[in-house]
N, C-alpha and C. Protein backbone atom coordinates (compact mmCIF):
# COMPACT_ATOMS: atom_id res chain seq x y z
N UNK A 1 81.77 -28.10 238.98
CA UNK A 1 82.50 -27.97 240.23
C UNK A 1 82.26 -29.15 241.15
N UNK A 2 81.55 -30.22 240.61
CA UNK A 2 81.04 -31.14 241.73
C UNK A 2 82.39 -32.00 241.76
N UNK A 3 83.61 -32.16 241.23
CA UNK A 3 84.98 -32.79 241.28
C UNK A 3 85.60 -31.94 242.06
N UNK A 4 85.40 -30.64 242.51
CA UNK A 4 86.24 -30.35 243.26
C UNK A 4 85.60 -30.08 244.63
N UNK A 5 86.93 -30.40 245.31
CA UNK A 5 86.58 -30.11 247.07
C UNK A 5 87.46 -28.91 248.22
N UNK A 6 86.67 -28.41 248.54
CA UNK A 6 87.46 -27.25 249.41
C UNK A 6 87.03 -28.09 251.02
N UNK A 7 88.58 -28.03 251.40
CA UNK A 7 88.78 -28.63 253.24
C UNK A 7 90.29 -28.14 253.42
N UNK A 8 90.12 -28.08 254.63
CA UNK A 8 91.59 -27.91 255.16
C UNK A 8 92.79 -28.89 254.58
N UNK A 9 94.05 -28.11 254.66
CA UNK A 9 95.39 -27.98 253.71
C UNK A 9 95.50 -29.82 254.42
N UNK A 10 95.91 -30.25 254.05
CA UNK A 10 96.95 -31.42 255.10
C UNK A 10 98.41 -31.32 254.35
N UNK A 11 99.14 -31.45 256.14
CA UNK A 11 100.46 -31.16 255.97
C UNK A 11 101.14 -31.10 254.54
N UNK A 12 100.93 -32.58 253.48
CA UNK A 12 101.98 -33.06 252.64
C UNK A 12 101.17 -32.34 251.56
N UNK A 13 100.27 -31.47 251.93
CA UNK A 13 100.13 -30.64 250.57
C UNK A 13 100.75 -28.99 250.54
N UNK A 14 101.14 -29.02 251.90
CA UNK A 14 102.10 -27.24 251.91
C UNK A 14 102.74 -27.27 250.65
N UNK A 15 103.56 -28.11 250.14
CA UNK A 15 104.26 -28.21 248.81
C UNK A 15 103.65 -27.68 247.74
N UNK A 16 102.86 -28.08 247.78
CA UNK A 16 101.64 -27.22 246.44
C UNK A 16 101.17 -26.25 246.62
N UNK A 17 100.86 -25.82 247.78
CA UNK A 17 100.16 -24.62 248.67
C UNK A 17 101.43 -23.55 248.06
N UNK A 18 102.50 -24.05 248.59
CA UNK A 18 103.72 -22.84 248.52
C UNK A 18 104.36 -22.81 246.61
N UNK A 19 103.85 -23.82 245.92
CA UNK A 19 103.90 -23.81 244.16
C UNK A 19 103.15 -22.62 244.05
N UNK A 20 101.45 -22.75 244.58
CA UNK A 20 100.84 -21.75 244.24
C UNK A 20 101.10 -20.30 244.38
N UNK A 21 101.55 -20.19 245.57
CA UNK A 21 101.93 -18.77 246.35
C UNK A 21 103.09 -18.42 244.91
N UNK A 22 104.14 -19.21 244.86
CA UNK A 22 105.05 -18.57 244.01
C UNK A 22 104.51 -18.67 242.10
N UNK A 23 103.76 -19.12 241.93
CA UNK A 23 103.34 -18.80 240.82
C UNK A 23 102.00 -18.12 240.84
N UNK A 24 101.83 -17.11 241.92
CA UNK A 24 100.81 -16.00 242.01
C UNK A 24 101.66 -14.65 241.61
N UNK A 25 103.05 -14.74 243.15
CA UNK A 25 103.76 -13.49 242.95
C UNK A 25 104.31 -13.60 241.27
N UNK A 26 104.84 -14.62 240.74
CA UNK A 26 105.21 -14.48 239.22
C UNK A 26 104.36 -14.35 238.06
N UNK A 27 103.11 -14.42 238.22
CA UNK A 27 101.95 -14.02 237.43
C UNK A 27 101.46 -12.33 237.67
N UNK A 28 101.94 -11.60 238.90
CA UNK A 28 101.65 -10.38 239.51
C UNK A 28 102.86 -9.74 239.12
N UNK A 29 103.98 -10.35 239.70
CA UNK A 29 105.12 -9.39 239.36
C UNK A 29 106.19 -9.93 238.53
N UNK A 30 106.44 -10.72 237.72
CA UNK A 30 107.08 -11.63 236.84
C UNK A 30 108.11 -12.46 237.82
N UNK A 31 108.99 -13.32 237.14
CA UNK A 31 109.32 -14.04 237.98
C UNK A 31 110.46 -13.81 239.34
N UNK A 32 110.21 -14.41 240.72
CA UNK A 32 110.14 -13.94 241.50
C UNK A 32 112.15 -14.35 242.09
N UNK A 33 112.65 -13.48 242.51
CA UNK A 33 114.02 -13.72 243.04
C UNK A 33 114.65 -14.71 243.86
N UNK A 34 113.92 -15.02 244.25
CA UNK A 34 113.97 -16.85 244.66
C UNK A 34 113.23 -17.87 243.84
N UNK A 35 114.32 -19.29 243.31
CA UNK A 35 113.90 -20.17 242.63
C UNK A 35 112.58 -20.54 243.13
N UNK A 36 111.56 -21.48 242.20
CA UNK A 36 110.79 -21.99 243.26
C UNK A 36 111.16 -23.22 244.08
N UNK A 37 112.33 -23.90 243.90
CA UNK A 37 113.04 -24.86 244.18
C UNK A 37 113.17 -24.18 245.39
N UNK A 38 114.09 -23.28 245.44
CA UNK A 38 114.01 -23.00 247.11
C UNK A 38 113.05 -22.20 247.77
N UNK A 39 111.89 -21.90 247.31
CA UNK A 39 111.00 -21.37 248.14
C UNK A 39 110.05 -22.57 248.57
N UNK A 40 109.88 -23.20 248.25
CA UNK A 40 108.93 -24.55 248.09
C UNK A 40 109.57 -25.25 249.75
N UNK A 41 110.62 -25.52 250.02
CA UNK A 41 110.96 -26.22 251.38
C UNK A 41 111.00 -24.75 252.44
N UNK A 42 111.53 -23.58 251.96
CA UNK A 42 111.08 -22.29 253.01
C UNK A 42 109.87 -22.12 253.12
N UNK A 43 108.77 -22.67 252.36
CA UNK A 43 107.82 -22.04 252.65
C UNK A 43 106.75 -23.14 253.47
N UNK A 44 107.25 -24.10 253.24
CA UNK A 44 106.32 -25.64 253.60
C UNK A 44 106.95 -26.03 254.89
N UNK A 45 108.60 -25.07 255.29
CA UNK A 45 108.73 -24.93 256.53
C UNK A 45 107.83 -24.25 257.68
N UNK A 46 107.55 -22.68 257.09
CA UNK A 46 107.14 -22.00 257.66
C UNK A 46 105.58 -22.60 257.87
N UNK A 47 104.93 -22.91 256.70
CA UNK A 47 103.53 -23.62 257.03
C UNK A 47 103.30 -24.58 258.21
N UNK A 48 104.52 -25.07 257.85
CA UNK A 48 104.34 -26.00 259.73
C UNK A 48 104.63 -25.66 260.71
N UNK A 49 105.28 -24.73 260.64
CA UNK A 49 105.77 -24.23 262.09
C UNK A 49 104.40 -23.25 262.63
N UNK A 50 103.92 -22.55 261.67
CA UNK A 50 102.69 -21.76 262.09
C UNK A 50 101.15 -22.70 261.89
N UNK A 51 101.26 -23.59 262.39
CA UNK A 51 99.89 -24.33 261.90
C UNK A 51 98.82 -23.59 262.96
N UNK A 52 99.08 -23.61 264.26
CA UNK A 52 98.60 -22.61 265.22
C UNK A 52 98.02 -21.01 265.01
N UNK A 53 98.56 -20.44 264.35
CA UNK A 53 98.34 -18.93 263.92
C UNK A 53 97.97 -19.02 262.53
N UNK A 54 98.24 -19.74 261.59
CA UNK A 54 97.78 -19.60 260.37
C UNK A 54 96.84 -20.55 259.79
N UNK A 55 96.43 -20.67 259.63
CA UNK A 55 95.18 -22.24 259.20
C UNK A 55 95.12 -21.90 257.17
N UNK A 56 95.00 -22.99 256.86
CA UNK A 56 95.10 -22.87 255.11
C UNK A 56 93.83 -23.94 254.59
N UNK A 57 92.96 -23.48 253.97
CA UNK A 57 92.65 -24.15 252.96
C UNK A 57 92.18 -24.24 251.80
N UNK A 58 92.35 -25.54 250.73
CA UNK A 58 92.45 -25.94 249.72
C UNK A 58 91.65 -25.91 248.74
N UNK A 59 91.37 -25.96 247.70
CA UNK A 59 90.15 -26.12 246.78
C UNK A 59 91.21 -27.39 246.14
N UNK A 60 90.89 -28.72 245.75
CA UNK A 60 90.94 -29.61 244.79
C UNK A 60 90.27 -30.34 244.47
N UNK A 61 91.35 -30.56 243.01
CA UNK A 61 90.17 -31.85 242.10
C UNK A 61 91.44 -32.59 241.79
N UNK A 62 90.62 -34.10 242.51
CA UNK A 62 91.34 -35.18 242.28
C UNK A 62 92.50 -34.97 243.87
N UNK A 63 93.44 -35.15 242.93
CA UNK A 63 95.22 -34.77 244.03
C UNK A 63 95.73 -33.36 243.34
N UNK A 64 95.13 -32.47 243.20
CA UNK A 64 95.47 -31.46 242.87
C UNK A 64 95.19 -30.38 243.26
N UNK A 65 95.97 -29.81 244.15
CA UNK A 65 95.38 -28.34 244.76
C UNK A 65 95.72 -27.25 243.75
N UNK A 66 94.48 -26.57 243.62
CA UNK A 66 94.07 -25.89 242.10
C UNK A 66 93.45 -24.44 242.50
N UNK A 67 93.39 -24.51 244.15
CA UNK A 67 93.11 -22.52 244.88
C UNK A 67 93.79 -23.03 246.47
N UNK A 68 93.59 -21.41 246.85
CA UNK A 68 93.86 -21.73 248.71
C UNK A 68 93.25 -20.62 249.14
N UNK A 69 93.26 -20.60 250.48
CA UNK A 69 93.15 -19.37 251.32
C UNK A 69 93.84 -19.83 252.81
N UNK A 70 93.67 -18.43 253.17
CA UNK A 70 94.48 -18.87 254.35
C UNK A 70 93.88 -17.85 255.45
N UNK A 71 93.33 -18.32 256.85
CA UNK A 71 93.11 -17.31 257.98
C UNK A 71 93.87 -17.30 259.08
N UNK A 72 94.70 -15.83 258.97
CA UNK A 72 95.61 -15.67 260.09
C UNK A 72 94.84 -14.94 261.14
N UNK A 73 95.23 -15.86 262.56
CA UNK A 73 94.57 -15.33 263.73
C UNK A 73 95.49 -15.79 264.72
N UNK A 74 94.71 -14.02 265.59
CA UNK A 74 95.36 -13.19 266.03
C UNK A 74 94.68 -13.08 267.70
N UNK A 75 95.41 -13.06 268.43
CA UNK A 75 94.94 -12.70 269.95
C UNK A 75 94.41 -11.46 270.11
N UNK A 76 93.48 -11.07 271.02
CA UNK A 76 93.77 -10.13 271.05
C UNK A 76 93.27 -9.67 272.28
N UNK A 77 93.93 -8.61 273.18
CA UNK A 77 93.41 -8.16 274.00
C UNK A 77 92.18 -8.07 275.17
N UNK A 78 92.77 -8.69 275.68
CA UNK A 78 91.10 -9.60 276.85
C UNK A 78 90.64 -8.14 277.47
N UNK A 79 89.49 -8.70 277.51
CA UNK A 79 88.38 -7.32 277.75
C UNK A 79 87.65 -7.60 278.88
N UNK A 80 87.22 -7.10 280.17
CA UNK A 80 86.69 -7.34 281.44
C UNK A 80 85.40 -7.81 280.81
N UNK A 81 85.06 -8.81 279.76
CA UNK A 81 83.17 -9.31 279.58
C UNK A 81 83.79 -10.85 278.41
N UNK A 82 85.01 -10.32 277.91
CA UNK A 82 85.82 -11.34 277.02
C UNK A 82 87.22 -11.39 277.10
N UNK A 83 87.49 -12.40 277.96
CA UNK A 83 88.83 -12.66 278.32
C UNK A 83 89.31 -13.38 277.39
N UNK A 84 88.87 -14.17 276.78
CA UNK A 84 89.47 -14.73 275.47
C UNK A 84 89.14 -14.14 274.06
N UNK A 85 89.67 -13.55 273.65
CA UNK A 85 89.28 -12.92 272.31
C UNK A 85 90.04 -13.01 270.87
N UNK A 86 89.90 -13.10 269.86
CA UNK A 86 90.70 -13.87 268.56
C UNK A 86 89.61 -12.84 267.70
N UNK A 87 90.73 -12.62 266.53
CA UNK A 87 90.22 -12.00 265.26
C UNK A 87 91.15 -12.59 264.07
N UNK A 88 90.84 -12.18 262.93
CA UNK A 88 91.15 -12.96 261.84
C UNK A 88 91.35 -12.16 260.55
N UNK A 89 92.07 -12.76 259.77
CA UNK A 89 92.63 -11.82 258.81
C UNK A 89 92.69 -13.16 257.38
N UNK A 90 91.62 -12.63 256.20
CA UNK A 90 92.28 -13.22 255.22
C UNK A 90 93.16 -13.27 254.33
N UNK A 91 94.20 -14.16 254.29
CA UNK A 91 95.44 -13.77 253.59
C UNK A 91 95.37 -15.05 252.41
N UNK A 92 95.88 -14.60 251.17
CA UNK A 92 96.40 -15.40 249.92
C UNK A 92 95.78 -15.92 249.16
N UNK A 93 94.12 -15.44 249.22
CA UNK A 93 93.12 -16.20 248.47
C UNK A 93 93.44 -16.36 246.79
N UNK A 94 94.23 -17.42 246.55
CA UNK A 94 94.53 -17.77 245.01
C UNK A 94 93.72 -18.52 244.51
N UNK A 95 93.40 -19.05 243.23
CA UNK A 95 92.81 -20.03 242.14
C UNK A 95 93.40 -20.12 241.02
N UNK A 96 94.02 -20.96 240.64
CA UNK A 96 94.81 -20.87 239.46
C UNK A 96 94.40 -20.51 238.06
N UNK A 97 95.06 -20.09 237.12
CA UNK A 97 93.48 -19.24 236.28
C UNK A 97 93.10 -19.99 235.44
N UNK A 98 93.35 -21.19 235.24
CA UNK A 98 92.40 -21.93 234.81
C UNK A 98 91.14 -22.43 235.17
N UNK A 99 91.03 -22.36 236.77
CA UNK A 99 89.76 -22.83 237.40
C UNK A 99 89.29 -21.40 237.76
N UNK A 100 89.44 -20.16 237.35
CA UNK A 100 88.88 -18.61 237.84
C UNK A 100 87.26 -18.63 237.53
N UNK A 101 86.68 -17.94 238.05
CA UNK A 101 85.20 -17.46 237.57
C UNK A 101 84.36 -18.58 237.67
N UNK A 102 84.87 -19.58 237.95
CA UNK A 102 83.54 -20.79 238.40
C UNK A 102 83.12 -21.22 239.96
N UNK A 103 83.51 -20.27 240.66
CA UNK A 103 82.58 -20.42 241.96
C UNK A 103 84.37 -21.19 243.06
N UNK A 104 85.13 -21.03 242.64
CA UNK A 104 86.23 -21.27 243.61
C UNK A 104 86.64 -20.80 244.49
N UNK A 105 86.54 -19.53 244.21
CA UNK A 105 87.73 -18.35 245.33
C UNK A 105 86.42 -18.33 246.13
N UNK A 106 84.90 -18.22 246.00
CA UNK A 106 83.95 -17.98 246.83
C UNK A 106 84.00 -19.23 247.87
N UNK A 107 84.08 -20.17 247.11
CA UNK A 107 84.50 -21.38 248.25
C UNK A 107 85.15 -21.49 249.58
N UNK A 108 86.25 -20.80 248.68
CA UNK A 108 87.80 -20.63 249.49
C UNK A 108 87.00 -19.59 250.77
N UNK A 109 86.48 -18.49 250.17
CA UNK A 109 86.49 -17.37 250.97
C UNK A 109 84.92 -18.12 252.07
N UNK A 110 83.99 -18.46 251.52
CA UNK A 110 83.46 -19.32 252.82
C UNK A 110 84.03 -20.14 253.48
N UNK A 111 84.77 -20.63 253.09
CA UNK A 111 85.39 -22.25 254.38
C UNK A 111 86.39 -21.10 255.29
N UNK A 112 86.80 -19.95 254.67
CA UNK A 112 87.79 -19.50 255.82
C UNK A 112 86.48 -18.89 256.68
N UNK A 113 85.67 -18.39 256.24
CA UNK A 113 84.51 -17.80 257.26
C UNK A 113 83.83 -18.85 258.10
N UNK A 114 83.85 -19.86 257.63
CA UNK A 114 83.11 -20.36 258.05
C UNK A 114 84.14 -21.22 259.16
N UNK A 115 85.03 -21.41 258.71
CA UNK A 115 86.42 -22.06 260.10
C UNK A 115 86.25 -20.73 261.44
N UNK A 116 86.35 -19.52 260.41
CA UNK A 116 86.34 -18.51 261.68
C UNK A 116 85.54 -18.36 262.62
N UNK A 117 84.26 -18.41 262.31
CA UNK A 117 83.30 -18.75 262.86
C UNK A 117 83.05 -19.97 264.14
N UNK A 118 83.54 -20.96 263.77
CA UNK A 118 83.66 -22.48 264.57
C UNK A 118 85.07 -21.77 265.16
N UNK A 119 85.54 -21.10 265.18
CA UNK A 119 87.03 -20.86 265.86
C UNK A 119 86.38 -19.48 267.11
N UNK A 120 84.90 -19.24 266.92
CA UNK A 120 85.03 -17.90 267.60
C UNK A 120 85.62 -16.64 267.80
N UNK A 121 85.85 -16.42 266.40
CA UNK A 121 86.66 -15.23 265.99
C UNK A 121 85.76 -13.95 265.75
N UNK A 122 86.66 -12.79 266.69
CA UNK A 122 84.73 -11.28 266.55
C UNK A 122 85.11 -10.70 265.28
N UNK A 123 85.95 -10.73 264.33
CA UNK A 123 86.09 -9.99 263.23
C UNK A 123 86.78 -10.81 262.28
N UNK A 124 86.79 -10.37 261.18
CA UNK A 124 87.69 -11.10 260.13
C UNK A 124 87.72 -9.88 259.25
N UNK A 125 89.11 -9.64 258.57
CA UNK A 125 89.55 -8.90 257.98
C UNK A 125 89.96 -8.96 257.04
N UNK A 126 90.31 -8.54 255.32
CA UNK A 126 91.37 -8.88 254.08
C UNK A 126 91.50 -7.62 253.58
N UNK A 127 92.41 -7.73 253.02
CA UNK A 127 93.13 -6.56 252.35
C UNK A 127 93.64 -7.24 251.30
N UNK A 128 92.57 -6.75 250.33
CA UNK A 128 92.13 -6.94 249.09
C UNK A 128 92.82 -6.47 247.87
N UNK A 129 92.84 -7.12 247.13
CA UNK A 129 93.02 -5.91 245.50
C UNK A 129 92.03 -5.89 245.07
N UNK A 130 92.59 -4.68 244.55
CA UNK A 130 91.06 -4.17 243.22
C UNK A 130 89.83 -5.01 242.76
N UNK A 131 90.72 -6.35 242.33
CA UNK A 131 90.18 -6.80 241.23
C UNK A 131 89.07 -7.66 242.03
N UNK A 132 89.47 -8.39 243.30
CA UNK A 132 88.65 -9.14 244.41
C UNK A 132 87.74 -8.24 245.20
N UNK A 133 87.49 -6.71 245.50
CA UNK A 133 86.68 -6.50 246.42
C UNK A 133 85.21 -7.18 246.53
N UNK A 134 84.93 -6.97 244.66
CA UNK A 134 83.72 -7.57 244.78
C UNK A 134 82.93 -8.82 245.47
N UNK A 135 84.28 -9.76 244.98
CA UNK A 135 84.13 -11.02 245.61
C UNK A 135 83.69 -10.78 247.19
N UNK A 136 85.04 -9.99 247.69
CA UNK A 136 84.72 -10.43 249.27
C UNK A 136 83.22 -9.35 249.69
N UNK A 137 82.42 -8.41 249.08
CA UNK A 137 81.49 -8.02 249.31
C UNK A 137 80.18 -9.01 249.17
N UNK A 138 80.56 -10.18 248.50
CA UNK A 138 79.60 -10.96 248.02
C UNK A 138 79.17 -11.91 249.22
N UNK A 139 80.49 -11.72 250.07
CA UNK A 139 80.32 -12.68 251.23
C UNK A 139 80.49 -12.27 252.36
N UNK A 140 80.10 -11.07 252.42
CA UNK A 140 79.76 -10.01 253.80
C UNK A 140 80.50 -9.15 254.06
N UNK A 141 81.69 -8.84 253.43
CA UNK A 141 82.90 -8.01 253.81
C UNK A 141 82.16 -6.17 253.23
N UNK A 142 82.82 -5.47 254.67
CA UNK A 142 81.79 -4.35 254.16
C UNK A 142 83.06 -3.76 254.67
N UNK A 143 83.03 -2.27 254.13
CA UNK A 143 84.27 -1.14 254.55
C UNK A 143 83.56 -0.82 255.92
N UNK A 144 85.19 -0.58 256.53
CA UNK A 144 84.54 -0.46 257.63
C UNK A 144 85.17 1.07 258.25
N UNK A 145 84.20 2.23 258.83
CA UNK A 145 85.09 3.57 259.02
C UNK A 145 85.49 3.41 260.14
N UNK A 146 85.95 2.62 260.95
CA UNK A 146 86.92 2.71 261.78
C UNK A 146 88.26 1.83 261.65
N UNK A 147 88.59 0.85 260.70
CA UNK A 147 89.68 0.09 260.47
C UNK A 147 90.15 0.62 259.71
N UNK A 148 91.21 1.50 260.69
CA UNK A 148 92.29 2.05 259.67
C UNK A 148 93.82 1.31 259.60
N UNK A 149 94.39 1.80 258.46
CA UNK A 149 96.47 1.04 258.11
C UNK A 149 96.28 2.38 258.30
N UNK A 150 98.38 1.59 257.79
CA UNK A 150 99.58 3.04 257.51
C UNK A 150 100.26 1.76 256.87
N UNK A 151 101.11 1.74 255.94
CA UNK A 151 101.73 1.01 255.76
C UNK A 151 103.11 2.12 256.06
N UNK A 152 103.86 0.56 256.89
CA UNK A 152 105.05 1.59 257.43
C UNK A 152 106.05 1.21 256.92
N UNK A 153 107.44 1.94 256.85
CA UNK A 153 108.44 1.86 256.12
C UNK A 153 109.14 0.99 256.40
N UNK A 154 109.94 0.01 255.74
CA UNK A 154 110.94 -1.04 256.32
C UNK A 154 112.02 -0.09 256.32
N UNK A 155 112.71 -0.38 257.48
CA UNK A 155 114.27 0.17 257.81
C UNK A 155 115.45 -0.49 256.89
């Protein structure tokens, strides 16, 4: 692992960032209803427009982004002792499966903790699959009995 490096996305790599995303959903759910031809400029749109709320970063070796993660944060509600307050949510932690099981996604999942952290964020959150809880238990993520969902219905 000493060839590869985990740091924040820069811009002219959203392109790869958003390859990965669409050859995650097509490895999860086969291939996905948008080309990747056109998801690749929708999605490297949206990456820039949210650089503010979403922060991304990279695992590579060489010029090759080969995992990601991403921490979305969130305002939240000023409190008479913390008027400024931010929490955080991990979203999209991929590794491509050729680089799986050698210490990557843990990478990924510290540099977003560890951005959150330098960002002053009171919580950080993911909503996990199955197959990752372990991971994120490995790096402090504990159930928590008061963070509850609903997942709600689209109209």
């Amino acid at each position: 692992m000493k060839d590869i490096v985990c740091r924040p996305a820069r811009l002219h790599e959203f392109a790869a960032v958003a390859r990965l995303r669409w050859l995650w959903v097509a490895e999860l759910h086969g291939t996905p209803d948008v080309t990747l031809e056109a998801f690749v400029p929708r999605f490297t749109a949206w990456a820039r427009q949210h650089t503010d709320s979403h922060r991304c970063v990279v695992s590579v070796r060489g010029d090759t982004v080969i995992g990601m993660a991403w921490l979305a944060i969130t305002q939240r509600v000023p409190h008479p002792r913390a008027l400024e307050r931010l929490s955080g949510d991990v979203q999209c932690v991929y590794v491509i499966p050729d680089e799986r099981a050698n210490g990557v996604g843990g990478e990924l999942i510290e540099a977003v903790l560890s951005w959150a952290g330098e960002l002053g964020l009171e919580r950080v959150t993911v909503h996990s699959s199955d197959r990752a809880v372990s991971a994120y238990r490995r790096h402090g993520f504990a159930v928590s009995p008061r963070l509850l969902q609903v997942e709600v219905a689209v109209a």
